[in-house]
N, C-alpha and C. Protein backbone atom coordinates (compact mmCIF):
# COMPACT_ATOMS: atom_id res chain seq x y z
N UNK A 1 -84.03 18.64 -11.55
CA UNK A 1 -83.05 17.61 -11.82
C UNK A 1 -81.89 18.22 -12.61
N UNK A 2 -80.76 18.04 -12.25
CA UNK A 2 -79.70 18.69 -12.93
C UNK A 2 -79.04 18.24 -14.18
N UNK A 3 -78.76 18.47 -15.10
CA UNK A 3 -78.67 17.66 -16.25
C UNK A 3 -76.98 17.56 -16.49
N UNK A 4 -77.20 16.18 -16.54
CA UNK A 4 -75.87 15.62 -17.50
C UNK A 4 -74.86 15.81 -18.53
N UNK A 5 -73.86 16.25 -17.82
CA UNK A 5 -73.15 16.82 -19.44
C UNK A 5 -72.01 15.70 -19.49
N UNK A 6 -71.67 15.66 -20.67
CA UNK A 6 -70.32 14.76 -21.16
C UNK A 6 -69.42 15.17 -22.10
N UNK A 7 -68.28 14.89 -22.23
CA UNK A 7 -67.15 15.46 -22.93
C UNK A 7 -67.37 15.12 -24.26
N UNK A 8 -66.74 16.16 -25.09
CA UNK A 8 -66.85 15.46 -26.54
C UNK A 8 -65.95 16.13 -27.17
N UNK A 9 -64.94 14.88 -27.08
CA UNK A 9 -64.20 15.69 -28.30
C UNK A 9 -63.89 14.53 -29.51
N UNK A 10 -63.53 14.93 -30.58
CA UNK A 10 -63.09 14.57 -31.93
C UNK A 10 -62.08 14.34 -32.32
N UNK A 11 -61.34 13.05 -32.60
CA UNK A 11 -60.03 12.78 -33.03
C UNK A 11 -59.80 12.86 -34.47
N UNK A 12 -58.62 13.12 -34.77
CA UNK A 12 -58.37 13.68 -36.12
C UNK A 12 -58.58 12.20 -36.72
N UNK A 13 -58.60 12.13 -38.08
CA UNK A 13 -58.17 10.84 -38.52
C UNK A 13 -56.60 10.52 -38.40
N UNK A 14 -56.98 8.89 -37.91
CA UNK A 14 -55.67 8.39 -37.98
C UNK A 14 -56.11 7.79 -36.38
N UNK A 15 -56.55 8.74 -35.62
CA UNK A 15 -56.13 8.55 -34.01
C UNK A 15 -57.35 7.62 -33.48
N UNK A 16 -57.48 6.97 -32.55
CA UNK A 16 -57.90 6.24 -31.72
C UNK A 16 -57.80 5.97 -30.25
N UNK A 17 -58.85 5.57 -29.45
CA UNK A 17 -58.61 5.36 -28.22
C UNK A 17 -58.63 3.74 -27.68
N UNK A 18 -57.19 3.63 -27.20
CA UNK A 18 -57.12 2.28 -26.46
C UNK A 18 -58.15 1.73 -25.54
N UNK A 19 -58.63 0.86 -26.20
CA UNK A 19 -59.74 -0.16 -25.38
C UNK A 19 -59.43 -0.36 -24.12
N UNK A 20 -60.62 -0.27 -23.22
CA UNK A 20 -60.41 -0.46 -21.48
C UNK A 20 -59.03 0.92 -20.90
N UNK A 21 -58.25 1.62 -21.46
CA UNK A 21 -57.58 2.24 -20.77
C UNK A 21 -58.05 3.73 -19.97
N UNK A 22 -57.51 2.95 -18.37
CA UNK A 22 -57.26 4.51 -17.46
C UNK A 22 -56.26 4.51 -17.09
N UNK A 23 -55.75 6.28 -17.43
CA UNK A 23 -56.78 7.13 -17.86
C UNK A 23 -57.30 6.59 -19.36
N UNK A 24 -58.03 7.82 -20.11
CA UNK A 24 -58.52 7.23 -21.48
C UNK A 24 -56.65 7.63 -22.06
N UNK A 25 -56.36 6.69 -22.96
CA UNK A 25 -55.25 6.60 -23.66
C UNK A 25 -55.76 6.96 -25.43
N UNK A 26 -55.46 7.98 -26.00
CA UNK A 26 -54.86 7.67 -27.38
C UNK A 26 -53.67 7.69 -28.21
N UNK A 27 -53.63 6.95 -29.40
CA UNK A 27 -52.84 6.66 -29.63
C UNK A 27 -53.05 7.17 -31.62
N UNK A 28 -51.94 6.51 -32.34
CA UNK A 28 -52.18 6.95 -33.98
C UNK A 28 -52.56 5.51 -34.47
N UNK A 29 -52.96 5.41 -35.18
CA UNK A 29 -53.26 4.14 -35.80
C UNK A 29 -51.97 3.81 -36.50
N UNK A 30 -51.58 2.65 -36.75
CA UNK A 30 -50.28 2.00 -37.12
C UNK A 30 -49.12 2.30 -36.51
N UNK A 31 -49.22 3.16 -36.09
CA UNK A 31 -47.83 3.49 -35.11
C UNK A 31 -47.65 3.41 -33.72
N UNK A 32 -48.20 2.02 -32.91
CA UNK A 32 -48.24 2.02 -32.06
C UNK A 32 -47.03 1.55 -30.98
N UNK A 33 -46.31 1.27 -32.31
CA UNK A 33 -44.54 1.39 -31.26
C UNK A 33 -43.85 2.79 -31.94
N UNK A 34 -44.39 3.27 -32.44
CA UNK A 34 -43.56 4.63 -32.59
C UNK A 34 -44.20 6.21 -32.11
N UNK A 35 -45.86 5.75 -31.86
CA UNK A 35 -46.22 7.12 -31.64
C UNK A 35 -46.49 7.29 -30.28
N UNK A 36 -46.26 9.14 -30.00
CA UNK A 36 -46.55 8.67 -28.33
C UNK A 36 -47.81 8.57 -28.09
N UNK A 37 -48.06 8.56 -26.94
CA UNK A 37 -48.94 8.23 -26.10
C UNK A 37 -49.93 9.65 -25.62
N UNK A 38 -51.22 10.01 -26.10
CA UNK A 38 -51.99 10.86 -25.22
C UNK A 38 -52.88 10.24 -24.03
N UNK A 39 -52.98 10.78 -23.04
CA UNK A 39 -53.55 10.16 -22.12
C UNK A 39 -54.42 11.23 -21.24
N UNK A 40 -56.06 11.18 -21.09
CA UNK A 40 -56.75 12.50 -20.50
C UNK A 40 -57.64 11.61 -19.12
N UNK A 41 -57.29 12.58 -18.56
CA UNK A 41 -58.16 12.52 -16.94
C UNK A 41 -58.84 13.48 -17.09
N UNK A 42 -60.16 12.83 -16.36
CA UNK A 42 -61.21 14.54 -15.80
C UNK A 42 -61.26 14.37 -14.07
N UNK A 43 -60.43 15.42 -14.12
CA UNK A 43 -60.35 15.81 -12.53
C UNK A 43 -61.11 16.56 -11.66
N UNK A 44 -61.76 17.05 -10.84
CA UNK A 44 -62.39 17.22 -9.85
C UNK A 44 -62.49 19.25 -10.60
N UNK A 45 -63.82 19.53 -10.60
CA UNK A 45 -64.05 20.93 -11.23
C UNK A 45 -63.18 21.86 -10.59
N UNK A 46 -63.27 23.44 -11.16
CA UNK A 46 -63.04 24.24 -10.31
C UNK A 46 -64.14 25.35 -10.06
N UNK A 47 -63.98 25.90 -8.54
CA UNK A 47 -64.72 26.75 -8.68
C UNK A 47 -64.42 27.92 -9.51
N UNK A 48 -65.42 28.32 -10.15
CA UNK A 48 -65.68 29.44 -11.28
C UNK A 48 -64.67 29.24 -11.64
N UNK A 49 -64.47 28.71 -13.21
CA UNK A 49 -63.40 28.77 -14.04
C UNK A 49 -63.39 29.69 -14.72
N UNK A 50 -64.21 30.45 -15.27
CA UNK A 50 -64.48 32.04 -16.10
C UNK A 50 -63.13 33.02 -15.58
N UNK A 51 -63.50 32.56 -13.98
CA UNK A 51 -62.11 34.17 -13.47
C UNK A 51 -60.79 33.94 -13.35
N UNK A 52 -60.42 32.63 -14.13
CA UNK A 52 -58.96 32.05 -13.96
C UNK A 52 -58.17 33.20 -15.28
N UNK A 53 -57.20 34.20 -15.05
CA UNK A 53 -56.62 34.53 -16.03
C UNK A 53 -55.29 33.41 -16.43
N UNK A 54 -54.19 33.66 -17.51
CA UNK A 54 -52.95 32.50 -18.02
C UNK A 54 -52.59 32.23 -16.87
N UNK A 55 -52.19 33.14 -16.17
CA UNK A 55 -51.27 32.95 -14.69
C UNK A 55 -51.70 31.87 -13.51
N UNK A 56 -53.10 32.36 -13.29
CA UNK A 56 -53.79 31.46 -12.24
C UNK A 56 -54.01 30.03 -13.24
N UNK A 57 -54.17 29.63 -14.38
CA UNK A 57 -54.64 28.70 -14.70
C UNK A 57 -53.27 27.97 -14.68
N UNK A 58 -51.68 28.54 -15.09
CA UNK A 58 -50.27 28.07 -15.17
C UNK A 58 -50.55 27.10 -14.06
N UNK A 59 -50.48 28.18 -12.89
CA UNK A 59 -50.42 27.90 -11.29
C UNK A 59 -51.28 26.76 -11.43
N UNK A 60 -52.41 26.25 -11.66
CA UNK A 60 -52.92 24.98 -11.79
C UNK A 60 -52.75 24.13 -12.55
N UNK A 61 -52.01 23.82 -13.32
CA UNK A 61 -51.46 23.25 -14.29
C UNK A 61 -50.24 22.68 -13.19
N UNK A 62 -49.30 23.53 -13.07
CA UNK A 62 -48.39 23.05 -11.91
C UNK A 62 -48.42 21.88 -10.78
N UNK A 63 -49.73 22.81 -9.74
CA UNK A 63 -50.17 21.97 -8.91
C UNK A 63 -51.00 20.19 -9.20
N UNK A 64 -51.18 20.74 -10.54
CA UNK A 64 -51.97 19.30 -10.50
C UNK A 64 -50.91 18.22 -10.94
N UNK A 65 -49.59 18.59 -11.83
CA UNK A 65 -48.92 17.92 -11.95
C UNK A 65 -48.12 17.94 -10.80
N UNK A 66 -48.05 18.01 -9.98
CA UNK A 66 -47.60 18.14 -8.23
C UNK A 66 -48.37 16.90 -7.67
N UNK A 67 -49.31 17.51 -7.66
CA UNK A 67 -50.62 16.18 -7.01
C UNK A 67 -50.77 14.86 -7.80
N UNK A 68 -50.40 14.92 -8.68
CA UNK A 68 -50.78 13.62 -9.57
C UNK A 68 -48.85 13.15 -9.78
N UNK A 69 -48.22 13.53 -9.13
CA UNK A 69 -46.65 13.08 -8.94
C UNK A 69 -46.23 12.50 -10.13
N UNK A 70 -46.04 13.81 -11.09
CA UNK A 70 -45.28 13.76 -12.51
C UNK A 70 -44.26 13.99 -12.14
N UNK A 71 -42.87 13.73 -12.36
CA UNK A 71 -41.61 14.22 -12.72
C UNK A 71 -41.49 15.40 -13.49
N UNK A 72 -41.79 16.58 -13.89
CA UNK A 72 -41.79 16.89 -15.14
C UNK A 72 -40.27 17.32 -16.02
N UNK A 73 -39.28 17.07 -15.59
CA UNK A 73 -38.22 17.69 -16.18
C UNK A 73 -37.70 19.30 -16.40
N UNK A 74 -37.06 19.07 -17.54
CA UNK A 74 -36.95 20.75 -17.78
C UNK A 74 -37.89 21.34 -18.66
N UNK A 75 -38.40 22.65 -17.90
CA UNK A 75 -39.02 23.28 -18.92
C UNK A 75 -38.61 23.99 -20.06
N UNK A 76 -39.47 23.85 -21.42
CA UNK A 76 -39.32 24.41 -22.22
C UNK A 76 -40.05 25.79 -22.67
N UNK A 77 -41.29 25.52 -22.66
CA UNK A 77 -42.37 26.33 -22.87
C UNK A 77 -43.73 26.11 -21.87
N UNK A 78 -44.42 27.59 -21.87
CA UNK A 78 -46.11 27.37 -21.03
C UNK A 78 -46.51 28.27 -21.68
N UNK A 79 -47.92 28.33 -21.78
CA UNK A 79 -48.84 29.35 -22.05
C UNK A 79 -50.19 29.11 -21.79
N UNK A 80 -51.19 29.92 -21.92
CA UNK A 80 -52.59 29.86 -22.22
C UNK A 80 -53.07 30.53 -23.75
N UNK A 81 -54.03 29.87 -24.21
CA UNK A 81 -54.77 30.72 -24.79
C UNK A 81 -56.18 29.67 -24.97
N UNK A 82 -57.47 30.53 -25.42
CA UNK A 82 -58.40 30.32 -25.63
C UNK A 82 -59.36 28.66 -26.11
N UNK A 83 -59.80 28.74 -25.83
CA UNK A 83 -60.66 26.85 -26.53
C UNK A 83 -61.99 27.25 -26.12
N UNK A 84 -62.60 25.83 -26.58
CA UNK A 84 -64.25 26.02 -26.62
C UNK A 84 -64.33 25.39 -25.37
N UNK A 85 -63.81 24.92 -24.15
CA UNK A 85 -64.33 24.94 -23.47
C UNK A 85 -63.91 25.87 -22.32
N UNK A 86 -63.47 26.80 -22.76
CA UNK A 86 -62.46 27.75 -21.67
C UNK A 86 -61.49 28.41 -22.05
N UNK A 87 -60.91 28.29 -20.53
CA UNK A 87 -58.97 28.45 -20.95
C UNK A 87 -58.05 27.85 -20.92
N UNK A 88 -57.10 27.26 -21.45
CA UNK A 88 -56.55 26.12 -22.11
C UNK A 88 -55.14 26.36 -21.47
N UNK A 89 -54.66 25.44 -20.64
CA UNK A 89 -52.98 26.15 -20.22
C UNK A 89 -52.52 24.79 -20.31
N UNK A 90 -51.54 25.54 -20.98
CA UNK A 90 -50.31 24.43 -21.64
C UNK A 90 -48.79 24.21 -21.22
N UNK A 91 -48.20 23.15 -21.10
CA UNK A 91 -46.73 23.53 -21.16
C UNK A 91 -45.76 22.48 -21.44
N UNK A 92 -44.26 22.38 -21.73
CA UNK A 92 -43.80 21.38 -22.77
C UNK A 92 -42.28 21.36 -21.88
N UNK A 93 -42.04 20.34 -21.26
CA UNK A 93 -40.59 19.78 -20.52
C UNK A 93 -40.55 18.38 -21.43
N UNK A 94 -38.68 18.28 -21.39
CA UNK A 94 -37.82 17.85 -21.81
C UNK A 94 -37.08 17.12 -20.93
N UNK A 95 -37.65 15.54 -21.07
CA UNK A 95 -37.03 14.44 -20.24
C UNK A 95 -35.76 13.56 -20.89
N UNK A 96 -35.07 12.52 -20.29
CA UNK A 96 -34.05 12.38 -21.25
C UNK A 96 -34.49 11.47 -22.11
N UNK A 97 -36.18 10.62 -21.98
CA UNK A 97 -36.50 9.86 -22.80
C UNK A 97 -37.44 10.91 -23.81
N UNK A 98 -37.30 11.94 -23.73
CA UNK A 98 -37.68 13.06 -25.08
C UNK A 98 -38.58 14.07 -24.30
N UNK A 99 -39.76 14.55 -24.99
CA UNK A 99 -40.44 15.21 -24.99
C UNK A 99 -41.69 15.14 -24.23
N UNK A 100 -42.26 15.61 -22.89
CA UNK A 100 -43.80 15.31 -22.09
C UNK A 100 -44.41 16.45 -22.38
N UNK A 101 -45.49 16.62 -22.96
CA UNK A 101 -46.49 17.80 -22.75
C UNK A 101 -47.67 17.88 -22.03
N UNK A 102 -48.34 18.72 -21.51
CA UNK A 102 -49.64 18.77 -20.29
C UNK A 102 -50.38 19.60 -20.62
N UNK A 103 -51.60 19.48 -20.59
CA UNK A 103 -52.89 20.52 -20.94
C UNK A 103 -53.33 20.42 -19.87
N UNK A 104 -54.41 21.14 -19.52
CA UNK A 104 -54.80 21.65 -18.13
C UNK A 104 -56.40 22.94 -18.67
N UNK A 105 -57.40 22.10 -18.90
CA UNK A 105 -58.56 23.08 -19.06
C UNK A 105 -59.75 22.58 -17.75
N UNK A 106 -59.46 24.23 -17.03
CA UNK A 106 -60.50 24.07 -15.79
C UNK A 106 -61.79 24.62 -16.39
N UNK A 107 -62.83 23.64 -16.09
CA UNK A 107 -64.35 24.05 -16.66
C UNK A 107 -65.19 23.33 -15.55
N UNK A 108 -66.61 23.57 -15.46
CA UNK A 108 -67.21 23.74 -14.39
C UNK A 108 -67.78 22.76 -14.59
N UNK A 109 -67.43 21.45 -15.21
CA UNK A 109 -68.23 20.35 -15.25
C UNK A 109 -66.97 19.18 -14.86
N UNK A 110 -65.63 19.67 -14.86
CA UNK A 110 -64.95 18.42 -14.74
C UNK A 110 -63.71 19.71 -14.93
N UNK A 111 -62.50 19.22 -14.76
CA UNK A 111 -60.97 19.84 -14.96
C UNK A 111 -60.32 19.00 -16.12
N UNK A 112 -60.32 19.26 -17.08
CA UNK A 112 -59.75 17.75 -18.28
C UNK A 112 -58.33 18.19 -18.42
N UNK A 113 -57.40 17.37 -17.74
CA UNK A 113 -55.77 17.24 -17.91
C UNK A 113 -55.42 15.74 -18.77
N UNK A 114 -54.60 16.47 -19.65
CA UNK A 114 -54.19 15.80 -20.59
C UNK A 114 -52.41 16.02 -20.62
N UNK A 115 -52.00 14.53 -20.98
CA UNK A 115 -50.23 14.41 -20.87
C UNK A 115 -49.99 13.35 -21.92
N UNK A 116 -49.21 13.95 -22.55
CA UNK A 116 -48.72 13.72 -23.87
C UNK A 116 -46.91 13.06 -23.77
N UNK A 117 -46.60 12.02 -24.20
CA UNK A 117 -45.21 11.37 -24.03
C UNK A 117 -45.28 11.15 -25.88
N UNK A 118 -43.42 11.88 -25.67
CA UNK A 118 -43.33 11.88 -26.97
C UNK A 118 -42.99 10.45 -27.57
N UNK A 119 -43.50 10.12 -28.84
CA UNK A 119 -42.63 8.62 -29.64
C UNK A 119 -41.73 9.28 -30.16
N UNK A 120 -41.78 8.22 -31.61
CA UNK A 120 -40.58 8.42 -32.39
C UNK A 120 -40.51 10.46 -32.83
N UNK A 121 -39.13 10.69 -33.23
CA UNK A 121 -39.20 12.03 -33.34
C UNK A 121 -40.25 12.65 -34.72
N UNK A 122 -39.77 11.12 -35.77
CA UNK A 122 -40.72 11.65 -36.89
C UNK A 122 -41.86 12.11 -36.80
N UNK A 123 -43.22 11.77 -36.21
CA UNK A 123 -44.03 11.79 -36.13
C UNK A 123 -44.59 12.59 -34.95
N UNK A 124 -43.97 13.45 -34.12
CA UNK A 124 -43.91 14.16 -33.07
C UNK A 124 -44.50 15.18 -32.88
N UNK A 125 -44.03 16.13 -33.90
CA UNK A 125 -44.28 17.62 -34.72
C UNK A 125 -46.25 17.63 -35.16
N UNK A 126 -46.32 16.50 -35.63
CA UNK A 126 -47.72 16.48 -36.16
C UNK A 126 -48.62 15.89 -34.78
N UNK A 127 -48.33 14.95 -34.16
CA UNK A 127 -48.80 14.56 -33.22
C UNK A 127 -49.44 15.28 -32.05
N UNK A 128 -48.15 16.43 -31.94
CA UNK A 128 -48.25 17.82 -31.17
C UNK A 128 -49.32 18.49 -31.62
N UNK A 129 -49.17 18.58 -33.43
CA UNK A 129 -50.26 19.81 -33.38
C UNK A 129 -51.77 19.02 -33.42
N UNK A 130 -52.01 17.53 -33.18
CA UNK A 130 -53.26 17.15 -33.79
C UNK A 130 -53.67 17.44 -32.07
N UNK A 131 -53.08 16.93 -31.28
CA UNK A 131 -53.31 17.21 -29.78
C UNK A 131 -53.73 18.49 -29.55
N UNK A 132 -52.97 19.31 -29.61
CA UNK A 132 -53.36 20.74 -29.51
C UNK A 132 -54.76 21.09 -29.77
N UNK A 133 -54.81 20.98 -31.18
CA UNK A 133 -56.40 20.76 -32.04
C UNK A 133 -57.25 20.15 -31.50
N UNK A 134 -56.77 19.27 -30.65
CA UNK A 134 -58.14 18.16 -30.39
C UNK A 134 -58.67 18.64 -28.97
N UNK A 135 -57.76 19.13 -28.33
CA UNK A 135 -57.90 19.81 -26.69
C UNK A 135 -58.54 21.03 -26.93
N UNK A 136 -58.52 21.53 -27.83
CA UNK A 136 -58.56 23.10 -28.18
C UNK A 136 -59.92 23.06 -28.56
N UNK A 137 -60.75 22.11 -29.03
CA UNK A 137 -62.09 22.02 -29.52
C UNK A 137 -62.40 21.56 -28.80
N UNK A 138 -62.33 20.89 -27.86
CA UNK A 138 -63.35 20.14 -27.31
C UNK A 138 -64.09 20.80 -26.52
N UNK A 139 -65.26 20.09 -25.78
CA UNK A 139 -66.14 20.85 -25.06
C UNK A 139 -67.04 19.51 -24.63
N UNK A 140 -68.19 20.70 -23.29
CA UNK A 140 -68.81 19.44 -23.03
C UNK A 140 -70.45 19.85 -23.12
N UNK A 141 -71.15 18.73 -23.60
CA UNK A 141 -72.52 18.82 -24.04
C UNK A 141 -73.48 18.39 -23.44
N UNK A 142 -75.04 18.69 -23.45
CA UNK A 142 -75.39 17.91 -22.68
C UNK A 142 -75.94 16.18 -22.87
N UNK A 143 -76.14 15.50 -22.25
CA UNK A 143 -75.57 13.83 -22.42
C UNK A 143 -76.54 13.52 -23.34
N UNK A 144 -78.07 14.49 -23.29
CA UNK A 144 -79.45 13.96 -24.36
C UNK A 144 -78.94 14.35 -25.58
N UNK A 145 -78.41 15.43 -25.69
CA UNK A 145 -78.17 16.02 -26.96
C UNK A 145 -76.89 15.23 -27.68
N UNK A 146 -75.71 14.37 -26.82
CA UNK A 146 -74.44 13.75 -27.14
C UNK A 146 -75.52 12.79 -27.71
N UNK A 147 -76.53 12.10 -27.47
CA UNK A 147 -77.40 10.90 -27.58
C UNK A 147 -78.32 11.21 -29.08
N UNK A 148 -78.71 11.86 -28.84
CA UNK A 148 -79.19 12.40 -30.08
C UNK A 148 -78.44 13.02 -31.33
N UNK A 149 -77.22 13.41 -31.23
CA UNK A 149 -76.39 13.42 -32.44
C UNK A 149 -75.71 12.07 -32.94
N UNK A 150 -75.47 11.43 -31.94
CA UNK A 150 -75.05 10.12 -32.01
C UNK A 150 -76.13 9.21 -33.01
N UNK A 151 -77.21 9.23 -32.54
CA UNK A 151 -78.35 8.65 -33.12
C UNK A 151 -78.20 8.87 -34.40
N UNK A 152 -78.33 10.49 -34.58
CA UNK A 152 -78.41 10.97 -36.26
C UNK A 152 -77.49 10.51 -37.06
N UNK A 153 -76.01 10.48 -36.68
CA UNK A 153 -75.21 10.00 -37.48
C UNK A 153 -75.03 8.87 -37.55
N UNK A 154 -76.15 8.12 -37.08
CA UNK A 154 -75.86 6.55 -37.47
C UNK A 154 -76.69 6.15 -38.67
């Protein structure tokens, strides 16, 4: 029998996820007309994600915002680097309603793309880096063991 894994990741304080929303939506607590919007899909795996170097993972990052018919604007920045569940490819266009960012980690249990719309400017800078942080740790476990930590910390 093949066992169950599920995502787990950890929001900083402050952050939260909007009730009933698909994709899953988060948001900051109190700032929900000023902060943007994170929003994560788990998309369809890839085969062997281990042999994706920055380049091949860019190239999927691209395509999926192709397939999932983003606009993305102008680019600013892309890269990869490292996370716990892989390899993490990133990149940051400039719409005229501000700032969209996209994560893109292919792992062999699911593809987790994440798109980020900027709010107000204040709160932007930090928003960015709690996202980053939060994509960058995450990982996926298996569903007895998500069940059993869950348990403990109650």
């Amino acid at each position: 029998m093949e066992q169950q894994r599920s995502l787990n990741m950890q929001l900083p304080r402050g952050w939260y996820q909007v009730a009933g929303s698909v994709p899953h939506t988060f948001r900051r607590h109190g700032l929900s007309t000023q902060s943007g919007k994170l929003q994560l899909s788990l998309l369809s795996p890839v085969d062997d994600p281990a042999s994706l170097d920055c380049e091949s993972a860019q190239t999927l990052l691209r395509e999926t915002l192709v397939s999932q018919d983003i606009a993305v604007g102008t680019p600013m920045t892309s890269g990869c680097e490292p996370c716990a569940a892989g390899l993490m490819a990133f990149a940051a266009y400039r719409h005229v309603g501000g700032q969209h960012e996209y994560w893109l980690i292919p792992c062999e249990e699911a593809t987790v793309f994440a798109a980020w719309e900027q709010g107000a400017k204040a709160t932007a800078g930090m928003e960015r880096r709690d996202i980053h942080v939060m994509l960058k740790e995450l990982f996926f476990e298996d569903a007895n063991s998500a069940e059993t930590t869950a348990d403990a910390e109650a």
